[in-house]
N, C-alpha and C. Protein backbone atom coordinates (compact mmCIF):
# COMPACT_ATOMS: atom_id res chain seq x y z
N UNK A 1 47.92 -25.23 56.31
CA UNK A 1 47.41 -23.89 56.56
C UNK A 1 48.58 -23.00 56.96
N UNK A 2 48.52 -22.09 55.91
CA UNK A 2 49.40 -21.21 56.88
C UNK A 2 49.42 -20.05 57.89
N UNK A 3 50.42 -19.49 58.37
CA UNK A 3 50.17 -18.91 59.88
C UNK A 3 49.43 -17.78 59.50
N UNK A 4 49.15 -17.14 58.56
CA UNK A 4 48.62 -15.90 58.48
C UNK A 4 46.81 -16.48 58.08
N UNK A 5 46.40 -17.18 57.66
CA UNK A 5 45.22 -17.73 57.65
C UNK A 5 44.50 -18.24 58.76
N UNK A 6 45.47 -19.09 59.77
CA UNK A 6 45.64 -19.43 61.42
C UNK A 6 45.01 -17.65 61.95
N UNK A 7 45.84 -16.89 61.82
CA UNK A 7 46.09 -15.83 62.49
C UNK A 7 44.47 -15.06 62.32
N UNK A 8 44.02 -15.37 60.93
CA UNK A 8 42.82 -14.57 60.90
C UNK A 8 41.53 -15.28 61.45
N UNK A 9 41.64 -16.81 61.46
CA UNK A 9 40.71 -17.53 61.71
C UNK A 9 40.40 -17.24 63.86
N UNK A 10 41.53 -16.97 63.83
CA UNK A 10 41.75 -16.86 65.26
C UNK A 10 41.11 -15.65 65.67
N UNK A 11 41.68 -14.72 64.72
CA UNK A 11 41.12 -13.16 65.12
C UNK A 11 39.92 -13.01 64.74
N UNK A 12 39.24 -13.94 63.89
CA UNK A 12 37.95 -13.58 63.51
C UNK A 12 37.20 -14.31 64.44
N UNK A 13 37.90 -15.55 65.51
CA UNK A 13 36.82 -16.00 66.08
C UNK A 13 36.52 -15.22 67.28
N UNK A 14 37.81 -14.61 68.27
CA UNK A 14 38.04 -13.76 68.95
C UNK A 14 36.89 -12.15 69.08
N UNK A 15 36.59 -12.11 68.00
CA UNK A 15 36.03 -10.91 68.01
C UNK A 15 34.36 -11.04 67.71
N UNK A 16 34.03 -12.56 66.61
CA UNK A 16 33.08 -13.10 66.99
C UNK A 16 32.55 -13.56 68.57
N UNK A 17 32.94 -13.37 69.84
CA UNK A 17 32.54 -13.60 70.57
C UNK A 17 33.07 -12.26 71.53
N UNK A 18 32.91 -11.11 70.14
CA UNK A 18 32.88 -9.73 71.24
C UNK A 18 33.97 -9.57 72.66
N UNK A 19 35.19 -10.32 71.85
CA UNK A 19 37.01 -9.57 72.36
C UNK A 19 37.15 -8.13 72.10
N UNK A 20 36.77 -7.77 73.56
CA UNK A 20 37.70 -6.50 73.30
C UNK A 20 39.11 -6.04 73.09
N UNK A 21 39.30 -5.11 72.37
CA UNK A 21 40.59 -4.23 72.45
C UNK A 21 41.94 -5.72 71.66
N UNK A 22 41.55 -6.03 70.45
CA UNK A 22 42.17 -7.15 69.47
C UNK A 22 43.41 -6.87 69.13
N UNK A 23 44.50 -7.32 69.53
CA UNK A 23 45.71 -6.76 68.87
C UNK A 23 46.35 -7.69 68.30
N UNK A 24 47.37 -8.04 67.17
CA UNK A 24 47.81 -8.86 66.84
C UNK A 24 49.43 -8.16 66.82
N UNK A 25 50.72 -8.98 67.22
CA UNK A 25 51.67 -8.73 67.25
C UNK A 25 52.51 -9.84 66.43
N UNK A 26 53.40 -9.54 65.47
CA UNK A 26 53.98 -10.24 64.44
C UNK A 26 55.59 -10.54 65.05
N UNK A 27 55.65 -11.50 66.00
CA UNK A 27 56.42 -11.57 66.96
C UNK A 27 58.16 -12.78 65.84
N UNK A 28 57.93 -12.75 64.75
CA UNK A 28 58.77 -13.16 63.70
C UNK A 28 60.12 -12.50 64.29
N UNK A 29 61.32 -12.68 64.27
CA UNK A 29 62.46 -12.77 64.79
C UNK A 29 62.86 -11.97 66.35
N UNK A 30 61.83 -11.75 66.70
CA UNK A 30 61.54 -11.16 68.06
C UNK A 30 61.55 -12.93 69.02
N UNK A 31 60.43 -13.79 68.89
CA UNK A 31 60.48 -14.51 69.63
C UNK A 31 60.26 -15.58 69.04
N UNK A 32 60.93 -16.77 69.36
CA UNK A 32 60.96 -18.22 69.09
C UNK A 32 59.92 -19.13 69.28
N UNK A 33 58.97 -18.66 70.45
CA UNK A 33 58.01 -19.12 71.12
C UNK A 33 56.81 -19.51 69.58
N UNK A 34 56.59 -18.20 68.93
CA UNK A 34 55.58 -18.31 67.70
C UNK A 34 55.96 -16.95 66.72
N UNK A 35 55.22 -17.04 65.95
CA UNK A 35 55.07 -16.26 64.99
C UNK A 35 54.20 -14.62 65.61
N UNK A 36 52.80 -15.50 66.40
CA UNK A 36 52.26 -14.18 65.92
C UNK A 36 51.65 -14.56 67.69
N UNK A 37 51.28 -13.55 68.21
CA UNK A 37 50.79 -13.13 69.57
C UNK A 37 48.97 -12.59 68.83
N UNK A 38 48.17 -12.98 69.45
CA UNK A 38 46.93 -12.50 69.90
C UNK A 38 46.48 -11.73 71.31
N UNK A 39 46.56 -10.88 71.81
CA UNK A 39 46.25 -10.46 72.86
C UNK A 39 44.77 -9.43 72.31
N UNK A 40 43.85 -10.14 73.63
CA UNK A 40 42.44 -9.68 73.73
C UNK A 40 41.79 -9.70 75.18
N UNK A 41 40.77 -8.82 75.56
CA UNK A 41 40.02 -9.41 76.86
C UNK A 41 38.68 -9.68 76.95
N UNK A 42 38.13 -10.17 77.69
CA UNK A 42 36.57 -9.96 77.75
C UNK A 42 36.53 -9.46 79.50
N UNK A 43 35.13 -9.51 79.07
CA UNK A 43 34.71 -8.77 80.57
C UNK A 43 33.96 -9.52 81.75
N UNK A 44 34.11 -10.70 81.38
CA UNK A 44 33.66 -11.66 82.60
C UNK A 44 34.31 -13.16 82.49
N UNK A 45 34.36 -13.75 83.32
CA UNK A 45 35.16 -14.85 83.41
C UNK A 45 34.28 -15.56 82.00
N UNK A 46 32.56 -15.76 81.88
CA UNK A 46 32.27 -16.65 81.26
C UNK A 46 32.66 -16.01 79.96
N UNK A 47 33.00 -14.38 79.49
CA UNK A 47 33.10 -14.04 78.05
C UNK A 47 34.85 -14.38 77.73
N UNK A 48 35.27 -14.52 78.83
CA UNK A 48 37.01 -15.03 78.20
C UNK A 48 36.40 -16.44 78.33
N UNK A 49 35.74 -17.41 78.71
CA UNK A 49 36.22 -18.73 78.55
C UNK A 49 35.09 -19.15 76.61
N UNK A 50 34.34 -17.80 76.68
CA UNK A 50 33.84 -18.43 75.43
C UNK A 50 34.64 -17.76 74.44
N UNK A 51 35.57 -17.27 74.45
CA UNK A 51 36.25 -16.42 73.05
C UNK A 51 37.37 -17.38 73.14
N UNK A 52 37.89 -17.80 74.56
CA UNK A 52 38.94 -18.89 74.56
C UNK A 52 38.58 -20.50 73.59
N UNK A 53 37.08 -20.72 74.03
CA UNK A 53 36.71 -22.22 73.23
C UNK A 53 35.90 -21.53 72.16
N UNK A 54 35.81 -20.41 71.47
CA UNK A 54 35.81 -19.97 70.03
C UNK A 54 37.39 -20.66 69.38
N UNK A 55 37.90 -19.76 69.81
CA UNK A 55 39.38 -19.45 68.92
C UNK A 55 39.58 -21.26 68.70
N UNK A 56 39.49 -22.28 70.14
CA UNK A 56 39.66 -23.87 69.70
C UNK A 56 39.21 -24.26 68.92
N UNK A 57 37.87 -24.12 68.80
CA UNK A 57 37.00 -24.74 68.12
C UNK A 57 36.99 -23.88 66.87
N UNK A 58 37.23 -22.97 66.21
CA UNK A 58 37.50 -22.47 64.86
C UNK A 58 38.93 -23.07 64.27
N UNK A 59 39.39 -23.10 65.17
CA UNK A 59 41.10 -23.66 64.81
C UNK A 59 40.66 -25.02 64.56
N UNK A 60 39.98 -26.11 65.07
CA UNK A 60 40.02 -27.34 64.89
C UNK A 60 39.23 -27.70 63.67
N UNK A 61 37.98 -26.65 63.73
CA UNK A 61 36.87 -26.23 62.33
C UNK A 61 37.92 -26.67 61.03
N UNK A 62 39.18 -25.53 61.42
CA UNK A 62 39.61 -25.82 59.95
C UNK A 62 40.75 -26.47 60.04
N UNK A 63 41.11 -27.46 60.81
CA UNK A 63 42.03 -28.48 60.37
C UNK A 63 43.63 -28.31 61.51
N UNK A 64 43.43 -27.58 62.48
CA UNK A 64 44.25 -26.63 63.04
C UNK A 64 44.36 -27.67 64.87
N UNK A 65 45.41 -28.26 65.28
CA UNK A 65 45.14 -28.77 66.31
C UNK A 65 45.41 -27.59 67.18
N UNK A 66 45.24 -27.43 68.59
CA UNK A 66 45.37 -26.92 69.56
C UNK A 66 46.60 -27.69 70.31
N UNK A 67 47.48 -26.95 70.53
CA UNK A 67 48.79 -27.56 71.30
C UNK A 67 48.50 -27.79 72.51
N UNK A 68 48.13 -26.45 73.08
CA UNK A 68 47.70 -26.80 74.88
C UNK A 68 46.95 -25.26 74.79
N UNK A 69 46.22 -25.17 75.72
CA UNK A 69 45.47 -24.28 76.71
C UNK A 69 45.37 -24.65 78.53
N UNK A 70 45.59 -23.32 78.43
CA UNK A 70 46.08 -22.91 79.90
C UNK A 70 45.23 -21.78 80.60
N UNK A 71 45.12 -22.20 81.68
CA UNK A 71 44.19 -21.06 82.07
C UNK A 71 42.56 -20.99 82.29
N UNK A 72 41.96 -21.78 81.18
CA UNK A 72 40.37 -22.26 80.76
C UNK A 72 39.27 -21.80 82.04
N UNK A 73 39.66 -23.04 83.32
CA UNK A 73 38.86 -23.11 84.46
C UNK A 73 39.04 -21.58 85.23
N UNK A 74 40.55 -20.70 85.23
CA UNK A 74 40.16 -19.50 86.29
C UNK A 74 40.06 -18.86 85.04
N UNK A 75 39.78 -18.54 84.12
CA UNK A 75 39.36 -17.59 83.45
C UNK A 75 39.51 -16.01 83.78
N UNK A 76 41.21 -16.18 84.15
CA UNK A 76 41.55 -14.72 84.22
C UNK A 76 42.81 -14.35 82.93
N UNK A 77 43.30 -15.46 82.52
CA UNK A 77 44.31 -14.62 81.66
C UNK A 77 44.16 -16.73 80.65
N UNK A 78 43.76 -17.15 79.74
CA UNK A 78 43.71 -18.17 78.71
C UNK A 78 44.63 -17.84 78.09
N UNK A 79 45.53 -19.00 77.78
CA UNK A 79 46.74 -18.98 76.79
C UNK A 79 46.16 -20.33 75.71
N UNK A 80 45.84 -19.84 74.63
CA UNK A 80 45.90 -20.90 73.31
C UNK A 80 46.89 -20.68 72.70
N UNK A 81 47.90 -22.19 72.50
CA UNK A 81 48.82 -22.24 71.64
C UNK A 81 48.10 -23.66 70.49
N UNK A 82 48.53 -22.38 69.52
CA UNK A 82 48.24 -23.07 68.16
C UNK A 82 49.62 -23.33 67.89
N UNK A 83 50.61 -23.81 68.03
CA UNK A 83 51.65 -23.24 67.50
C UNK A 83 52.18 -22.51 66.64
N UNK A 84 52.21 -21.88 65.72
CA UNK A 84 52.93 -20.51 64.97
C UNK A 84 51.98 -19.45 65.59
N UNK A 85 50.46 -19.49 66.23
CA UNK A 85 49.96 -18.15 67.11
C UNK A 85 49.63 -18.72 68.06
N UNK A 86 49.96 -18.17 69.14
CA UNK A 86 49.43 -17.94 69.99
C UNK A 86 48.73 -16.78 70.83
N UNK A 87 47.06 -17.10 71.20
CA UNK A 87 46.03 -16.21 71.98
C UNK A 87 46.40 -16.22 73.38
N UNK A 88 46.15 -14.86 73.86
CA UNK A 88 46.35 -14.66 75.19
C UNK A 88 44.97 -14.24 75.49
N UNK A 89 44.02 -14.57 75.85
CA UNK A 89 42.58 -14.02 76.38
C UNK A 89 42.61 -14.00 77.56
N UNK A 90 42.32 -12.40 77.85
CA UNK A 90 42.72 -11.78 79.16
C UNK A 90 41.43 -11.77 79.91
N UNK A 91 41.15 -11.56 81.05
CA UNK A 91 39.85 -10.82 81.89
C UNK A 91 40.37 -9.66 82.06
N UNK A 92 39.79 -8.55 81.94
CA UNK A 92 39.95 -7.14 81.79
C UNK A 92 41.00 -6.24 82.49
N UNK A 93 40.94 -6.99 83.50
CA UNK A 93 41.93 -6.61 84.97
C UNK A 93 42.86 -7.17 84.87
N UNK A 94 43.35 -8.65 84.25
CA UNK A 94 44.31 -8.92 84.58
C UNK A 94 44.76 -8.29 83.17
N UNK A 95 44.52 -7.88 82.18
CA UNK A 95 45.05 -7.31 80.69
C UNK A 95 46.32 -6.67 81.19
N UNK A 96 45.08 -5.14 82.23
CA UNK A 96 46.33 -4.02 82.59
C UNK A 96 47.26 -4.16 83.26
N UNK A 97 47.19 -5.57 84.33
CA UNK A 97 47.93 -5.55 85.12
C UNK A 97 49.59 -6.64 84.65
N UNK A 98 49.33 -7.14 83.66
CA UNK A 98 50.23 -8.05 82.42
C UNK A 98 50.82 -7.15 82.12
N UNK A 99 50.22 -6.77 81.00
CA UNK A 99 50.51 -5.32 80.13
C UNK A 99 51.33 -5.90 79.23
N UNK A 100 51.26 -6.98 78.75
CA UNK A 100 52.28 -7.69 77.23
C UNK A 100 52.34 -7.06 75.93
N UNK A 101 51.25 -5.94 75.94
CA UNK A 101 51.45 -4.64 74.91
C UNK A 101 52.87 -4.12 75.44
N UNK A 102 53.36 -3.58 76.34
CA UNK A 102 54.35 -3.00 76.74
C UNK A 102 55.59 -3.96 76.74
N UNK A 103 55.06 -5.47 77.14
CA UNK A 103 56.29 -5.83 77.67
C UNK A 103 57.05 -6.47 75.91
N UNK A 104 56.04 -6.93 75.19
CA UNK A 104 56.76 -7.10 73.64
C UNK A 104 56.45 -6.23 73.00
N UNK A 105 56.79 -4.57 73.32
CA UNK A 105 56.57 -3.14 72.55
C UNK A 105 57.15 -3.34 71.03
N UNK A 106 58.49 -3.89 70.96
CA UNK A 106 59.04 -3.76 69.87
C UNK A 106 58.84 -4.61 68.84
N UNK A 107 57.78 -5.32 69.10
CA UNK A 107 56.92 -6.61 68.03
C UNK A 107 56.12 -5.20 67.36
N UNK A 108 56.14 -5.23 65.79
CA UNK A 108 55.19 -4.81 65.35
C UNK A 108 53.68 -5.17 65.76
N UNK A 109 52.93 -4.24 64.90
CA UNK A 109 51.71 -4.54 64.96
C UNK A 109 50.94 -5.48 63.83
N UNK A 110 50.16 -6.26 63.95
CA UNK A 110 49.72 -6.76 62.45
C UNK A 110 47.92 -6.03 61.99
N UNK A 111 47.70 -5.78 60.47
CA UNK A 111 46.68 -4.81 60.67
C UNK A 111 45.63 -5.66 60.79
N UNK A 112 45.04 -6.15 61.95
CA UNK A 112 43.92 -6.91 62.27
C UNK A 112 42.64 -6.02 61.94
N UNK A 113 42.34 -5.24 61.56
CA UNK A 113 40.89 -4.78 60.91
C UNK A 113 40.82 -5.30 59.51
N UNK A 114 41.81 -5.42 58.52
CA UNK A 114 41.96 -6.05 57.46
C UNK A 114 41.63 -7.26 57.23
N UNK A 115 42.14 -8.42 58.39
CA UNK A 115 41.90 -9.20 58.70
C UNK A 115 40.16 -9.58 59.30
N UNK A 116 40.01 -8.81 59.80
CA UNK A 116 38.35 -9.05 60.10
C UNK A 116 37.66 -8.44 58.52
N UNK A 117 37.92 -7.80 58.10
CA UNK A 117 37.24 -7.43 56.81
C UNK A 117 37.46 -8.07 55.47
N UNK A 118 38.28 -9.22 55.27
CA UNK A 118 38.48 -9.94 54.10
C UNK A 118 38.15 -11.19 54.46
C-alpha cells in the first residue's frame, strides 16, 4: 500500500467518526519522522479515543499494521504511527494549546477534501 492510499484511508476514517478541523501536512523532506502528518480533534475524550481506534482499525482493515499509539487511555492529544503517516488526534483544548499547525508551518498542505471525495 502506498502512503498516499494509507493517507486517505486514515483521513477517511478520521472524519468518519466526525474529526474536526482535518488537516493533512505532506511533511516529505521537511521531516524524517514520516511522510505525511494528520492533525484532527474531537470534542470529548470518548470522540478522540473513537476516531483514534477508527484510524487503527481501518489501517489494519486494509492490511496496514499500527506501529505504536500513544496517548489512547488520557485521551487528550493520540498519536497513531502508521509509519509513512502519522495521526495526531487532539481533544479540542489541547489542539490550540500544541498548535503543530504553526509549529510545522512550512510543511505544505495536502488537499484532503479530494481525498474524502474520491
Amino acid at each position: 500500500m502506498d502512503n498516499q492510499e494509507l493517507l486517505k484511508i486514515a483521513v477517511k476514517a478520521a472524519d468518519d467518526k466526525r474529526a474536526e478541523d482535518i488537516l493533512a501536512l505532506d511533511m516529505k523532506g521537511i521531516s524524517l519522522i514520516a511522510d505525511y502528518f494528520i492533525i484532527c480533534h474531537g470534542n470529548s475524550d470518548k470522540q478522540v479515543q473513537a476516531i483514534a481506534r477508527e484510524i487503527k482499525e481501518k489501517a489494519a482493515e486494509n492490511g496496514h499494521d499500527v506501529k505504536r499509539m500513544e496517548g489512547f487511555d488520557e485521551a487528550t492529544w493520540v498519536l497513531i504511527d502508521l509509519g509513512d503517516v502519522v495521526a495526531h488526534v487532539f481533544h479540542r483544548d489541547e489542539r490550540s494549546y500544541y498548535n503543530l499547525e504553526r509549529l510545522w508551518g512550512d510543511a505544505p498542505q495536502v488537499d484532503i477534501l479530494s481525498e474524502l471525495n474520491s
